[in-house]
C-alpha atoms as a PDB file:
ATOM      1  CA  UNK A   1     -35.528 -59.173  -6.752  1.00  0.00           C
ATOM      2  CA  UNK A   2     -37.417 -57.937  -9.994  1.00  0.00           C
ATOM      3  CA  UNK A   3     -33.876 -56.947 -11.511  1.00  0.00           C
ATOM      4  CA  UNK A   4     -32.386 -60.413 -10.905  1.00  0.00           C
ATOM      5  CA  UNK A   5     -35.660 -62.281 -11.862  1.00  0.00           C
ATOM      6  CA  UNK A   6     -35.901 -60.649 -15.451  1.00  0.00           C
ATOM      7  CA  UNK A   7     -32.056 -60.801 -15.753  1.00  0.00           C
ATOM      8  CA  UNK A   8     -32.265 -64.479 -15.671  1.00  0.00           C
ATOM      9  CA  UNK A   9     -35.286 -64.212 -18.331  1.00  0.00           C
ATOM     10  CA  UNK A  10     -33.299 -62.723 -20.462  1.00  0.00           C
ATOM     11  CA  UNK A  11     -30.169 -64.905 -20.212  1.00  0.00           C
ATOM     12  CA  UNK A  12     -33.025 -67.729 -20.585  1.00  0.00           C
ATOM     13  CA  UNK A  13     -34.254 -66.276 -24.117  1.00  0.00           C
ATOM     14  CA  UNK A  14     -30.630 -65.762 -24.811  1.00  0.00           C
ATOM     15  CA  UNK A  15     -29.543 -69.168 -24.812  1.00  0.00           C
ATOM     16  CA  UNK A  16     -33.064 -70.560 -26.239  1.00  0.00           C
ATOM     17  CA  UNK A  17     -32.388 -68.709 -28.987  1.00  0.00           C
ATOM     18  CA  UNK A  18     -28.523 -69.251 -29.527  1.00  0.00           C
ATOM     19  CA  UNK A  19     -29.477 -72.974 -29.149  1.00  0.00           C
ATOM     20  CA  UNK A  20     -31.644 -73.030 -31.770  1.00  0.00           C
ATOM     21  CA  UNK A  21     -30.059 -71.386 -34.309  1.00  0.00           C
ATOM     22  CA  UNK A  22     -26.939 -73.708 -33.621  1.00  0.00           C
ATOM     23  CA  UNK A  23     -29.703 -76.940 -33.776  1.00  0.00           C
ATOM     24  CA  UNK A  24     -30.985 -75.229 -37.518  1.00  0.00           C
ATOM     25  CA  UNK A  25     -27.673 -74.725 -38.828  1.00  0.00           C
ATOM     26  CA  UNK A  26     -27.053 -78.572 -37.763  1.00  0.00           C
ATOM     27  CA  UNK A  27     -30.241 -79.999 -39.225  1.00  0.00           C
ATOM     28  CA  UNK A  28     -30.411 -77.839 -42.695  1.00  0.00           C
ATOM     29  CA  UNK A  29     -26.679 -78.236 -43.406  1.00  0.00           C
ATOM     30  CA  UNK A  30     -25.698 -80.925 -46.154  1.00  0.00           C
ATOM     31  CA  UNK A  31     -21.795 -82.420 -46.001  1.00  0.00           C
ATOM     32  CA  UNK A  32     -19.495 -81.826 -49.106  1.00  0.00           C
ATOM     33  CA  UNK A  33     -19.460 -85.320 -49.831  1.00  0.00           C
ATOM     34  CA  UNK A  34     -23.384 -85.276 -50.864  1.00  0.00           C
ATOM     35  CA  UNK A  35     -23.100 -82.158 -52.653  1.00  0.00           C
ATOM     36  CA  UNK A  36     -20.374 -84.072 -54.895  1.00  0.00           C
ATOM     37  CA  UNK A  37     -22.667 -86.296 -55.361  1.00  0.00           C
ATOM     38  CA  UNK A  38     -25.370 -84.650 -56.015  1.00  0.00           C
ATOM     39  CA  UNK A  39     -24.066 -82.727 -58.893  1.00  0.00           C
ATOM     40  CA  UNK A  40     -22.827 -85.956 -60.730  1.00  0.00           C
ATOM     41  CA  UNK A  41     -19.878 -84.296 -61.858  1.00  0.00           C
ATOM     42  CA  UNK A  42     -16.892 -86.480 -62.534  1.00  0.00           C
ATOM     43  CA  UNK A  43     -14.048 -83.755 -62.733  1.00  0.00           C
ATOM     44  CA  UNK A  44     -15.391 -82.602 -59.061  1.00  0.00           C
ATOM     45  CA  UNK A  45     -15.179 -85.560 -57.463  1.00  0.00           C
ATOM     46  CA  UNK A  46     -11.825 -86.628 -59.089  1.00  0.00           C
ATOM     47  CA  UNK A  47     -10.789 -83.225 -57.991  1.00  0.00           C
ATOM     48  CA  UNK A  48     -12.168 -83.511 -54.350  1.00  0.00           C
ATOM     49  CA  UNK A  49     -10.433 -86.574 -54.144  1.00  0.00           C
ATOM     50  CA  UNK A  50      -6.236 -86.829 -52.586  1.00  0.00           C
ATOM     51  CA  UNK A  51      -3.885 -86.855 -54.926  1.00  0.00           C
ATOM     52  CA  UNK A  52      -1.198 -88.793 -52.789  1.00  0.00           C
ATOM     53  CA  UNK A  53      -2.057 -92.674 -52.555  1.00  0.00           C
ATOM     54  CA  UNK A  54      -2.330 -94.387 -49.558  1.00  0.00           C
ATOM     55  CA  UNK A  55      -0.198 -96.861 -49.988  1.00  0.00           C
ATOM     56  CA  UNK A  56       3.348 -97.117 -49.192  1.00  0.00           C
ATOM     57  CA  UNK A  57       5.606 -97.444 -51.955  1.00  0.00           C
ATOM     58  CA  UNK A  58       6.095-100.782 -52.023  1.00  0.00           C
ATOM     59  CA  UNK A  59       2.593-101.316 -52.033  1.00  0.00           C
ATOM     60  CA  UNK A  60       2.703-104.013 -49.033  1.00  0.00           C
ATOM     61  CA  UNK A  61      -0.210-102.603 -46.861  1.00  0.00           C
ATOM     62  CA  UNK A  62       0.286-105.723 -43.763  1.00  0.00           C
ATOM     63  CA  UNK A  63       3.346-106.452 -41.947  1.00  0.00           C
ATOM     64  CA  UNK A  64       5.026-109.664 -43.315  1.00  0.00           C
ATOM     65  CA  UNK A  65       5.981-112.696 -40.862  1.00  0.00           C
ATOM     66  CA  UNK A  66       9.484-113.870 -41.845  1.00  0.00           C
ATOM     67  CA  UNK A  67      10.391-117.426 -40.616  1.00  0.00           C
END
């Protein structure tokens, strides 16, 4: 019964500890998008940005009704 009991201790710290490095990597982690920001750097954003546009070629982004 003592084996089992500090078996499950253990697994307990285990996943305490797994869990909170996991919630501190969440919580201290900034996006890419605010570190672009953040640096104010034109030529990183334009080069973060797609270089394909969205719209189709004809540049008609709603389906027409024809009557």
């Amino acid at each position: 019964m003592k084996f089992e009991t500090m078996m499950l201790h253990g697994l307990f710290i285990a996943c305490l500890a797994v869990c909170s490095l996991i919630l501190a990597a969440m919580v201290t982690t900034t996006p890419a998008s605010v570190q672009l920001a953040a640096k104010g750097s034109v030529a990183a954003i334009l080069l973060a940005a797609p270089s394909s546009c969205a719209l189709p070629p004809d540049g008609v982004v709603c389906p027409r009704i024809g009557s």
